[in-house]
PDB file of N, CA and C in Angstrom:
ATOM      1  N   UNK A   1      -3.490  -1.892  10.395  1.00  0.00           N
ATOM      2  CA  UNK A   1      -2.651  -1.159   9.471  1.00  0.00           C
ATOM      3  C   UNK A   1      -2.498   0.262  10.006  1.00  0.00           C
ATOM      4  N   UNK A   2      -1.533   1.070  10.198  1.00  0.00           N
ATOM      5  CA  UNK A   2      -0.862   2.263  10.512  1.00  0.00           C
ATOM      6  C   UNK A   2      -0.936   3.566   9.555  1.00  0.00           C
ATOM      7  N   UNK A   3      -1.212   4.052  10.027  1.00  0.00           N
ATOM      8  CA  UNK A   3      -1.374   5.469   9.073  1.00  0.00           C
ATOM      9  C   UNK A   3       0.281   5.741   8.824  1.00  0.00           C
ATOM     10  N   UNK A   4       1.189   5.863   7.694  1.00  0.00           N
ATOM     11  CA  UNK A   4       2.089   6.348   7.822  1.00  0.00           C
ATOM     12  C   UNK A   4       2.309   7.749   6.480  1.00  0.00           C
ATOM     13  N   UNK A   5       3.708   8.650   6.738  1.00  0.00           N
ATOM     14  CA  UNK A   5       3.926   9.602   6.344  1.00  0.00           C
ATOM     15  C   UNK A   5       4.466   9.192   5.454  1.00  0.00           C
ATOM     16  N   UNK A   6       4.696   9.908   4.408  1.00  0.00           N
ATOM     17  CA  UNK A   6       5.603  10.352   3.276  1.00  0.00           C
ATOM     18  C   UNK A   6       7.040   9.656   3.764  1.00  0.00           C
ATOM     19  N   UNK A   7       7.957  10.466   5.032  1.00  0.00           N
ATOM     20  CA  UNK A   7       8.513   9.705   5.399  1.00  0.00           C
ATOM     21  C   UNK A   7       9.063   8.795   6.342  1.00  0.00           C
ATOM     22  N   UNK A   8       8.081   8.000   6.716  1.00  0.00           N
ATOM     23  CA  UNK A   8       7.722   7.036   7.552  1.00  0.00           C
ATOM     24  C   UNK A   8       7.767   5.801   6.313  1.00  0.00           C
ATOM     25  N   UNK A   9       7.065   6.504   5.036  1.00  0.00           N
ATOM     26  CA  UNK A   9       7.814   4.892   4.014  1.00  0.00           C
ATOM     27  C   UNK A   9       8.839   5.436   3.341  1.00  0.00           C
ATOM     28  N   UNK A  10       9.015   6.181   3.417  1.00  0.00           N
ATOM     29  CA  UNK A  10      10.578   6.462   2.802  1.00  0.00           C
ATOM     30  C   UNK A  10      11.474   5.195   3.702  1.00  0.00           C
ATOM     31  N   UNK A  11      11.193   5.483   4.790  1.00  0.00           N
ATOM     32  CA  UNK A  11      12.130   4.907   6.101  1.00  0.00           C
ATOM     33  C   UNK A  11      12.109   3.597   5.863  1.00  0.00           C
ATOM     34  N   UNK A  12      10.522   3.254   5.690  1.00  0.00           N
ATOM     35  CA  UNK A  12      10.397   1.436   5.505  1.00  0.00           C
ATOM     36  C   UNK A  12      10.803   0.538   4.209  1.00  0.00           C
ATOM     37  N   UNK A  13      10.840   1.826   3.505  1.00  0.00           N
ATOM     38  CA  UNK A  13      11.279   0.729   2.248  1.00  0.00           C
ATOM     39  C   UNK A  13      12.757   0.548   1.958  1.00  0.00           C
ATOM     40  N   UNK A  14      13.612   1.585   3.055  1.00  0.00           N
ATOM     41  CA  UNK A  14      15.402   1.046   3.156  1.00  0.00           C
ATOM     42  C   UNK A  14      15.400   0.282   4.061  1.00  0.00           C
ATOM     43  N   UNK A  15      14.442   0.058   5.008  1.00  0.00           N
ATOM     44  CA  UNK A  15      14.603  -0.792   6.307  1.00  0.00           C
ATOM     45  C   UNK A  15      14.469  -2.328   6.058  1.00  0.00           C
ATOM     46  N   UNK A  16      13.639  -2.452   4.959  1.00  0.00           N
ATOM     47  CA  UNK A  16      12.677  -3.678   5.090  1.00  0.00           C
ATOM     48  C   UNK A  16      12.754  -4.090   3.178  1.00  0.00           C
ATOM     49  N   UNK A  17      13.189  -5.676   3.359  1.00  0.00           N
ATOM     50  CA  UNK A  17      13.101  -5.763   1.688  1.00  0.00           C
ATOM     51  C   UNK A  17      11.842  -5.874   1.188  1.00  0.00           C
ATOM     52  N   UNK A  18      10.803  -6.122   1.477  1.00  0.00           N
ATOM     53  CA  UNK A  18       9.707  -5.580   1.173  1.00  0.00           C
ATOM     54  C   UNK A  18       8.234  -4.993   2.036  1.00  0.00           C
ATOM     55  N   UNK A  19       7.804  -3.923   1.347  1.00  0.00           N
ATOM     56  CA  UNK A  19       6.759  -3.022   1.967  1.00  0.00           C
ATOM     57  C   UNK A  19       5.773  -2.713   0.962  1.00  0.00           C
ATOM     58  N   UNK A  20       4.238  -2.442   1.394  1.00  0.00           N
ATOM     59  CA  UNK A  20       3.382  -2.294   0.653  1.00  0.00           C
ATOM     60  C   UNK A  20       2.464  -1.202   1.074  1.00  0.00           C
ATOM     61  N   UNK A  21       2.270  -0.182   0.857  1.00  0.00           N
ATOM     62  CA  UNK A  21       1.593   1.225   1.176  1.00  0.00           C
ATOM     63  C   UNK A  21       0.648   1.027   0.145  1.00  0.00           C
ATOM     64  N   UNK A  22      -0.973   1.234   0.984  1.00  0.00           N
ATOM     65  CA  UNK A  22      -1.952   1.542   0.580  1.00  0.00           C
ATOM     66  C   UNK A  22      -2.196   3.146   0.742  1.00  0.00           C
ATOM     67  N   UNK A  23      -2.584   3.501  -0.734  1.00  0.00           N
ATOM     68  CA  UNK A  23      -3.139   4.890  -0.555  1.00  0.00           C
ATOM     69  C   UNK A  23      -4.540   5.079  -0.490  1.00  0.00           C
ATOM     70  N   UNK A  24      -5.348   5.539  -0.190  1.00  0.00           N
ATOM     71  CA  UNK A  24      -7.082   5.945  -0.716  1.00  0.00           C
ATOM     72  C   UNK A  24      -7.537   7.472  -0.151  1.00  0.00           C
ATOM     73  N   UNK A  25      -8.845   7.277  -0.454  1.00  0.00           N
ATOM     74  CA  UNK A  25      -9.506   8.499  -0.196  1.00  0.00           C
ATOM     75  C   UNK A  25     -10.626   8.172   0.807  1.00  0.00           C
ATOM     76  N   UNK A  26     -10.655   9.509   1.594  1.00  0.00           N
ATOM     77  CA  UNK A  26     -11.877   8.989   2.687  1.00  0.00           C
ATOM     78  C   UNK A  26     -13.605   8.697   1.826  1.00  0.00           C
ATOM     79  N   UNK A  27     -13.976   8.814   0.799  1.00  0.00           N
ATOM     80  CA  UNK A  27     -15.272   9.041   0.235  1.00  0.00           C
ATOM     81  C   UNK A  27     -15.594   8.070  -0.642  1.00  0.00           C
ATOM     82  N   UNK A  28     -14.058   6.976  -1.028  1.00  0.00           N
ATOM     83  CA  UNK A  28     -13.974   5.992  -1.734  1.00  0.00           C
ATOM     84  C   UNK A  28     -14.700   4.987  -1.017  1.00  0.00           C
ATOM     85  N   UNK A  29     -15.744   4.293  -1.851  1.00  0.00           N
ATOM     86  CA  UNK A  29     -16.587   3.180  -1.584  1.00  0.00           C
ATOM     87  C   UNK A  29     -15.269   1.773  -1.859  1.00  0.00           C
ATOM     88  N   UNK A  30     -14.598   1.884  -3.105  1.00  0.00           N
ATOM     89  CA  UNK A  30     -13.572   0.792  -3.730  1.00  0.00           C
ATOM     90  C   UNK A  30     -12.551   0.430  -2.251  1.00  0.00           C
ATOM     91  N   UNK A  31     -11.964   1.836  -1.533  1.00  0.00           N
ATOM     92  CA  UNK A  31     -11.436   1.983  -1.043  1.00  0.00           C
ATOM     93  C   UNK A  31     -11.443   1.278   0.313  1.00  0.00           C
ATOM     94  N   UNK A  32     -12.375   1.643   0.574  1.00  0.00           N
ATOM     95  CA  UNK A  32     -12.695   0.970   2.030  1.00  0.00           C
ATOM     96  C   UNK A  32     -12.685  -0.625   1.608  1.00  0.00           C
ATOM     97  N   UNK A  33     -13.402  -1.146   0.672  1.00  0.00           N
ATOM     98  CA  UNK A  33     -13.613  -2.764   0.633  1.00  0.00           C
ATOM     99  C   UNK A  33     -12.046  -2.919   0.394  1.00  0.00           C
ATOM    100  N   UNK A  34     -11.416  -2.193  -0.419  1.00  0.00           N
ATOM    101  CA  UNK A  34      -9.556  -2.779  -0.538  1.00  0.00           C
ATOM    102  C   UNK A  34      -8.933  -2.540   0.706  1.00  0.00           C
ATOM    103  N   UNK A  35      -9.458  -1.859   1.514  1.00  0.00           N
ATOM    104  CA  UNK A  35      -8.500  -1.819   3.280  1.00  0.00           C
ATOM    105  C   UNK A  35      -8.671  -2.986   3.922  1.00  0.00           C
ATOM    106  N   UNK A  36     -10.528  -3.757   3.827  1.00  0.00           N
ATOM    107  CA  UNK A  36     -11.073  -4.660   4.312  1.00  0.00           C
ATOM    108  C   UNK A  36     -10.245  -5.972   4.039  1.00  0.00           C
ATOM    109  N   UNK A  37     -10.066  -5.904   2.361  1.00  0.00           N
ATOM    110  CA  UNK A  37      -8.904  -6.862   2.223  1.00  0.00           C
ATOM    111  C   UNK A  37      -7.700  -6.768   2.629  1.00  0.00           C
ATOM    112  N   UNK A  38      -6.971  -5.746   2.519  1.00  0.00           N
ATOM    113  CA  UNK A  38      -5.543  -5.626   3.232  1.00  0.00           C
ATOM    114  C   UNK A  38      -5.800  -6.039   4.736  1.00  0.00           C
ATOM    115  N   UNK A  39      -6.547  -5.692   5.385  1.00  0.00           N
ATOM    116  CA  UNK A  39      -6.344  -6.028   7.079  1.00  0.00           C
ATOM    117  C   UNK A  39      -6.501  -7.849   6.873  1.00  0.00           C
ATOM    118  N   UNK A  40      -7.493  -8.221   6.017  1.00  0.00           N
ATOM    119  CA  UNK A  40      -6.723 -10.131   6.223  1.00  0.00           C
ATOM    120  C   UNK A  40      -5.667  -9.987   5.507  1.00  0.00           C
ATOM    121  N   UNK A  41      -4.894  -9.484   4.578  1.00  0.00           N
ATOM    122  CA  UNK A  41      -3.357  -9.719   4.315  1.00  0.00           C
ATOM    123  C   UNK A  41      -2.874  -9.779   5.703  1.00  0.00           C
ATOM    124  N   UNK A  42      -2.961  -8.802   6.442  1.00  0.00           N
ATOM    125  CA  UNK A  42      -2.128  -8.280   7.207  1.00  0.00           C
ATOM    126  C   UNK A  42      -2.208  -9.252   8.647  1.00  0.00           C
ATOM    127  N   UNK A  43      -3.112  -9.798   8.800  1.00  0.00           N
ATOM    128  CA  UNK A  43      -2.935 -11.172   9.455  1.00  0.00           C
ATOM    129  C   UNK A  43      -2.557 -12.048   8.720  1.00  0.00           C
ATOM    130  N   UNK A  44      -2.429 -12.496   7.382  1.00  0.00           N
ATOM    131  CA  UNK A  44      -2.099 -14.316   7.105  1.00  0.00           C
ATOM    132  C   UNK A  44      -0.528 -13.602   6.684  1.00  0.00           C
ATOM    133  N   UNK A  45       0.015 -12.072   6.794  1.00  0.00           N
ATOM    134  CA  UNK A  45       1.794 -11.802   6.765  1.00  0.00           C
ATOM    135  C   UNK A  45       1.884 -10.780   7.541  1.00  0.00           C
ATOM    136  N   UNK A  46       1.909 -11.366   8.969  1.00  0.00           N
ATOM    137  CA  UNK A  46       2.299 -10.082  10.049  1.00  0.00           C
ATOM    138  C   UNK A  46       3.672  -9.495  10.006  1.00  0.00           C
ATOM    139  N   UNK A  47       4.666 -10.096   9.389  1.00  0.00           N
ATOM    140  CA  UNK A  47       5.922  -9.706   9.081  1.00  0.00           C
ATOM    141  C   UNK A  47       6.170  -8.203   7.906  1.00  0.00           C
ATOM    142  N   UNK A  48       4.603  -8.380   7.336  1.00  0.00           N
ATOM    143  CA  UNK A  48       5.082  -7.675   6.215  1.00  0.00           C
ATOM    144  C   UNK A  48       4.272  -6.256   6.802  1.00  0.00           C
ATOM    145  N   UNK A  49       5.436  -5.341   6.336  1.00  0.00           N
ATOM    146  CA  UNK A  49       5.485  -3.905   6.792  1.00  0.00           C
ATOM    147  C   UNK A  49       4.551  -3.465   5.920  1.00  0.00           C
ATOM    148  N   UNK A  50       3.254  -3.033   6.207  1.00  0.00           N
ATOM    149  CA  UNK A  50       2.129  -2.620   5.231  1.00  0.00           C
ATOM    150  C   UNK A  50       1.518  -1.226   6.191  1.00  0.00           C
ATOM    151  N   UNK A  51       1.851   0.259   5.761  1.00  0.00           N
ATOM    152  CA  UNK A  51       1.026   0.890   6.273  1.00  0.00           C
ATOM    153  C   UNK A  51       0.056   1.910   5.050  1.00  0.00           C
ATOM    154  N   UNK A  52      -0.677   2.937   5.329  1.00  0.00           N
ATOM    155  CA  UNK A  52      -1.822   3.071   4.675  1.00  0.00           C
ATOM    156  C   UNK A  52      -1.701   5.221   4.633  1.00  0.00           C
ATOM    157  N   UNK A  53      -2.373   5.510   3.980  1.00  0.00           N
ATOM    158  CA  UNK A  53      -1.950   7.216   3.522  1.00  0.00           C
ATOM    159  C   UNK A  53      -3.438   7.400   2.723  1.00  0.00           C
ATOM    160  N   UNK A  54      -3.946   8.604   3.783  1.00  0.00           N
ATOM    161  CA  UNK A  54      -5.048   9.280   2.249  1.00  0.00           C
ATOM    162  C   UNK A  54      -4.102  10.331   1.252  1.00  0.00           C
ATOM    163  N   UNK A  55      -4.357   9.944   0.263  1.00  0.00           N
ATOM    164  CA  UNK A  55      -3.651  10.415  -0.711  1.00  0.00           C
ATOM    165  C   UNK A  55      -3.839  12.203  -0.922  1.00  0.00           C
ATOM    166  N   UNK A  56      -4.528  12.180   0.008  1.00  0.00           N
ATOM    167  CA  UNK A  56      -4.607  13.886   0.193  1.00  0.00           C
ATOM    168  C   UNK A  56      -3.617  14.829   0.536  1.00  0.00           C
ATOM    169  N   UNK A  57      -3.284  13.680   1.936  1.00  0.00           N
ATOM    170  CA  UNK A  57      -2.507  14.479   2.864  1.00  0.00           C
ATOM    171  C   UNK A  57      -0.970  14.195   2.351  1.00  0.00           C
ATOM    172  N   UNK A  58      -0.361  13.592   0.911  1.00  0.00           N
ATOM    173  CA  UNK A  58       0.809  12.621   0.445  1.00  0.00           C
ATOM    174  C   UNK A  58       0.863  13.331  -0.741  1.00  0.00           C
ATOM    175  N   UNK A  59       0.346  14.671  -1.652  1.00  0.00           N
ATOM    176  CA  UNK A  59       0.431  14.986  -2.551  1.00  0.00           C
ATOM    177  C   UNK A  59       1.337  14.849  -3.475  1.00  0.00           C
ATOM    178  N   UNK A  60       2.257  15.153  -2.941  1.00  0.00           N
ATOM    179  CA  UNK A  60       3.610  15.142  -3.318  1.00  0.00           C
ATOM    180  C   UNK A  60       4.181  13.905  -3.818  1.00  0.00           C
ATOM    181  N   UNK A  61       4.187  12.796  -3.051  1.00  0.00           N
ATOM    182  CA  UNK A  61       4.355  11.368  -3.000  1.00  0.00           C
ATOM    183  C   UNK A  61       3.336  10.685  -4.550  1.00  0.00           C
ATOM    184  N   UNK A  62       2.234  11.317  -4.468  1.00  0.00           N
ATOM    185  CA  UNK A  62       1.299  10.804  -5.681  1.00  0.00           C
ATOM    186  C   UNK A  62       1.716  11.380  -6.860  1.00  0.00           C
ATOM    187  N   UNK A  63       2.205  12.557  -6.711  1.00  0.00           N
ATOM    188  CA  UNK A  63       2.749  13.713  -8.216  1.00  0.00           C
ATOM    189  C   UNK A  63       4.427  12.382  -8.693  1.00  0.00           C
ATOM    190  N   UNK A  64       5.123  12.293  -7.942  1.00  0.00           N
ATOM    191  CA  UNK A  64       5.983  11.883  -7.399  1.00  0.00           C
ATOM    192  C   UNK A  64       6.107  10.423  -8.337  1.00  0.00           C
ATOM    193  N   UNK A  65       5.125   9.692  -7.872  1.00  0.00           N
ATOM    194  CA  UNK A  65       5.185   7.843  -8.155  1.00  0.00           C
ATOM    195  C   UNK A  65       4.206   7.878  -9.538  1.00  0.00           C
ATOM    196  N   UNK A  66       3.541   8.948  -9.594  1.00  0.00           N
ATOM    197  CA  UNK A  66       2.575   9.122 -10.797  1.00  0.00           C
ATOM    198  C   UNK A  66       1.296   8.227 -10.288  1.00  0.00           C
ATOM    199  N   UNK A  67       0.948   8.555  -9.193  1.00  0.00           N
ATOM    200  CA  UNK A  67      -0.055   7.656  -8.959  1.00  0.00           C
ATOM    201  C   UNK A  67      -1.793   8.210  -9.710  1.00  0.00           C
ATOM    202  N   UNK A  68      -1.962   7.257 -10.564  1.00  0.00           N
ATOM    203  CA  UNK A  68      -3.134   7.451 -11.139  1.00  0.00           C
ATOM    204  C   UNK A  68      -4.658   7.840 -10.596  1.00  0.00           C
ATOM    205  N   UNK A  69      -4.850   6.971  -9.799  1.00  0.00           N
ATOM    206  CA  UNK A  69      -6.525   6.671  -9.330  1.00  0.00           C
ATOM    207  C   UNK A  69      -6.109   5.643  -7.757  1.00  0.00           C
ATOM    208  N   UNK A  70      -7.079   5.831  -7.126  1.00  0.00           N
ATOM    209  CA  UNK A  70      -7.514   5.218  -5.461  1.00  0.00           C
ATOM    210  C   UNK A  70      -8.569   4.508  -5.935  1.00  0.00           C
ATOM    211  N   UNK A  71      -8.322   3.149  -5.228  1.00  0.00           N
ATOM    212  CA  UNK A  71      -7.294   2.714  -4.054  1.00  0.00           C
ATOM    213  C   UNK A  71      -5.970   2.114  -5.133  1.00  0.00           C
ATOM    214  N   UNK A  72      -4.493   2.609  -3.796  1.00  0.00           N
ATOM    215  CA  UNK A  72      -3.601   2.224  -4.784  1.00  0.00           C
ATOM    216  C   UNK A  72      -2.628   1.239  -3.827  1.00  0.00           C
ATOM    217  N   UNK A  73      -2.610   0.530  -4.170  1.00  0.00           N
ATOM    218  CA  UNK A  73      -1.004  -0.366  -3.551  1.00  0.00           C
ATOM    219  C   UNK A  73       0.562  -0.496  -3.864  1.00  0.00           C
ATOM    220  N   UNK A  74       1.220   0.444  -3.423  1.00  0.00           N
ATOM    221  CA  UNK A  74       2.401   0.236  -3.882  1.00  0.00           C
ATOM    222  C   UNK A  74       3.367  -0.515  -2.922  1.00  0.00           C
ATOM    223  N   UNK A  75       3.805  -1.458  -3.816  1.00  0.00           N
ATOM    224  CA  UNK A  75       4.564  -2.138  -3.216  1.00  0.00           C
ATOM    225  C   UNK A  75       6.383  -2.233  -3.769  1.00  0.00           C
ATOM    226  N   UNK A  76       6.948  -2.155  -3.050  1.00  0.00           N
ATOM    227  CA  UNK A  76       8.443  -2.019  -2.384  1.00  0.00           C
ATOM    228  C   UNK A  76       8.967  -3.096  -2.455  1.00  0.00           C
ATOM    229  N   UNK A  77      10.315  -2.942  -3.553  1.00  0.00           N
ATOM    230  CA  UNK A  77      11.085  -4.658  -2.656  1.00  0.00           C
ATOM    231  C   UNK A  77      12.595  -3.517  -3.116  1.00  0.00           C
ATOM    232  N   UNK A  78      13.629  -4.248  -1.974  1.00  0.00           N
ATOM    233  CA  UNK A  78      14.898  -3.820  -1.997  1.00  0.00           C
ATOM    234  C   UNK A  78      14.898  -2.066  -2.222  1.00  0.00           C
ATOM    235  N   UNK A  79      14.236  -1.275  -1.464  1.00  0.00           N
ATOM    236  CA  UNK A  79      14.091   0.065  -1.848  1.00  0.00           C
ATOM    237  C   UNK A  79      13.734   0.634  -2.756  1.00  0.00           C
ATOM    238  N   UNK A  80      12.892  -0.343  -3.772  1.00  0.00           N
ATOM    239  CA  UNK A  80      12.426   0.583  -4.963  1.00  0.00           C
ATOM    240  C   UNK A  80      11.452  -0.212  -5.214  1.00  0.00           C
ATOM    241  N   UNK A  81      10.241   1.000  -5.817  1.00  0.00           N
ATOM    242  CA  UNK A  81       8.987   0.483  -5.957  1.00  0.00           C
ATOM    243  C   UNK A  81       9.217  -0.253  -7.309  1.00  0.00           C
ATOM    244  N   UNK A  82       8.147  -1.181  -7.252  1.00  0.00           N
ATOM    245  CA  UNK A  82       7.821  -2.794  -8.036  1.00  0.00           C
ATOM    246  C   UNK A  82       6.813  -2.649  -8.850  1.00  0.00           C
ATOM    247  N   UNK A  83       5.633  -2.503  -8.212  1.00  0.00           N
ATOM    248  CA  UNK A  83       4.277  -2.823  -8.395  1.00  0.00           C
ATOM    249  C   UNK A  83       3.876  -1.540  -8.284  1.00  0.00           C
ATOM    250  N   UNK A  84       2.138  -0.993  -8.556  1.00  0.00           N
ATOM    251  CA  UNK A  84       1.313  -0.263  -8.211  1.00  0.00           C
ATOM    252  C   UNK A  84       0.203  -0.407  -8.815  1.00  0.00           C
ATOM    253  N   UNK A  85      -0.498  -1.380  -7.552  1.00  0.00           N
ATOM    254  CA  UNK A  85      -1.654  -1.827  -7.876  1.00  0.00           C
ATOM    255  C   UNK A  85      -3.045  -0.938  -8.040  1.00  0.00           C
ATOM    256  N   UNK A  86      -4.119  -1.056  -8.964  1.00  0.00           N
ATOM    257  CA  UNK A  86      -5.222  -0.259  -8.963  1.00  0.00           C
ATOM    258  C   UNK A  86      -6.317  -1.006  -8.873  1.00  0.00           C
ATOM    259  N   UNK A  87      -6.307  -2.913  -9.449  1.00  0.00           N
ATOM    260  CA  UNK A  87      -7.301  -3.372  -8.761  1.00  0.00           C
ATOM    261  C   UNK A  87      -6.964  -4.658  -8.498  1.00  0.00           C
ATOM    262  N   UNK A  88      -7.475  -4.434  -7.244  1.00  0.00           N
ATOM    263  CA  UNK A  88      -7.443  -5.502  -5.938  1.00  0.00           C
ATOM    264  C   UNK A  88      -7.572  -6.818  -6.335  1.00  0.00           C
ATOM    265  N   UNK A  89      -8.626  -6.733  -7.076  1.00  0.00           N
ATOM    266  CA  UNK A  89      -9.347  -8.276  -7.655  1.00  0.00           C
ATOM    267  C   UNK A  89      -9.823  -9.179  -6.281  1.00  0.00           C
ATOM    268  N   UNK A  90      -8.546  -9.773  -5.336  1.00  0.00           N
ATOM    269  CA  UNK A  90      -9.335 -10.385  -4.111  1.00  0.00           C
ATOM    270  C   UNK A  90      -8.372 -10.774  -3.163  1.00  0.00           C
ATOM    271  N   UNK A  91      -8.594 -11.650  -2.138  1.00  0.00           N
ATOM    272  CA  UNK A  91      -7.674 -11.790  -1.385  1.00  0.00           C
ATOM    273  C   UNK A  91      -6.488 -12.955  -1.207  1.00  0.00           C
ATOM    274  N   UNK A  92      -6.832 -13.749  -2.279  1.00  0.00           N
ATOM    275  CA  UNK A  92      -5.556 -14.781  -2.444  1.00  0.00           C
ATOM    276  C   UNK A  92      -4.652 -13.775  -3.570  1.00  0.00           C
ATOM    277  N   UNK A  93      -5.287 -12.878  -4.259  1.00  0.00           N
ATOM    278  CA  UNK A  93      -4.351 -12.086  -5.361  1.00  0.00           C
ATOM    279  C   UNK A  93      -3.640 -11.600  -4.953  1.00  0.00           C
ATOM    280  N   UNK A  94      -3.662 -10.577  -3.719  1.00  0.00           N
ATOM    281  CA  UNK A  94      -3.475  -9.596  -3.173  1.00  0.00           C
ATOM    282  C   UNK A  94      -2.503 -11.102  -2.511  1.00  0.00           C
ATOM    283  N   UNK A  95      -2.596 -11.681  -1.758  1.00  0.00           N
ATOM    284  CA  UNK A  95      -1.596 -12.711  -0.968  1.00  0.00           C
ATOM    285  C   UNK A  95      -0.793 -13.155  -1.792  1.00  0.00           C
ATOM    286  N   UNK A  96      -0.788 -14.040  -3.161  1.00  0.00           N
ATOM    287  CA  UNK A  96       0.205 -13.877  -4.310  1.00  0.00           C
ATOM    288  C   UNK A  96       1.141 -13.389  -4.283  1.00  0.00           C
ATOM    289  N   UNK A  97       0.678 -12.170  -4.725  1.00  0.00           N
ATOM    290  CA  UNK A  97       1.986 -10.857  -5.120  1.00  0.00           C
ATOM    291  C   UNK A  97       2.229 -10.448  -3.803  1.00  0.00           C
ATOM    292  N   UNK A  98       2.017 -10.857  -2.356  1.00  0.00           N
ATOM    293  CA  UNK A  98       2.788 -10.087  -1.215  1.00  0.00           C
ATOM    294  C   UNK A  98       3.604 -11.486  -0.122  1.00  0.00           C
ATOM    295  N   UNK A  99       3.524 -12.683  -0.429  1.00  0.00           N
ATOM    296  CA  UNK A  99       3.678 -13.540   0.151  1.00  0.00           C
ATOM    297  C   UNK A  99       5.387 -13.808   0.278  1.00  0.00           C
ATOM    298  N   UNK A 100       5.844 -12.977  -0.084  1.00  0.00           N
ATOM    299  CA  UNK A 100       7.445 -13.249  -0.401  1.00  0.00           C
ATOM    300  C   UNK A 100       7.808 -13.364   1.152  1.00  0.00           C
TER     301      UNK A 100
END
């Protein structure tokens, strides 16, 4: 998974009908185990444009989407956000809602 910018998903979510940006924090314990799961998403849907943001350096973007609490998943279809996930629950869930 790719570290991307503010707008680096701006870019992906007109490019691509769907995208899923993980946000977190470096100190988050939740955080790290929800990346652990995204990287097997990100093998069983290599197609799907998934990159990742500490929500530090994205302030703006979090004021922005109203993002509550880390770890967060927002996910993208047809240029506008859908979803914004806060818990993971596991990895067929997380495959569910991204398998399109």
């Amino acid at each position: 998974m790719e570290q991307w910018s503010r707008e680096q998903w701006e870019q992906n979510i007109q490019q691509y009908d769907q995208t899923a940006f993980f946000l977190y924090t470096p100190m988050c314990g939740t955080c790290e185990i929800s990346e652990k799961m995204l990287k097997v998403i990100e093998k069983l849907l290599p197609d799907l444009p998934l990159g990742m943001a500490n929500i530090n350096y994205i302030e703006g973007l979090a004021n922005d989407l109203k993002i509550e609490s880390v770890p967060c998943l927002i996910v993208s279809e047809n240029g506008k956000v859908t979803k914004k996930l806060y818990a993971f629950k596991s990895v067929p869930f997380l495959y569910e809602i991204l398998k399109k």
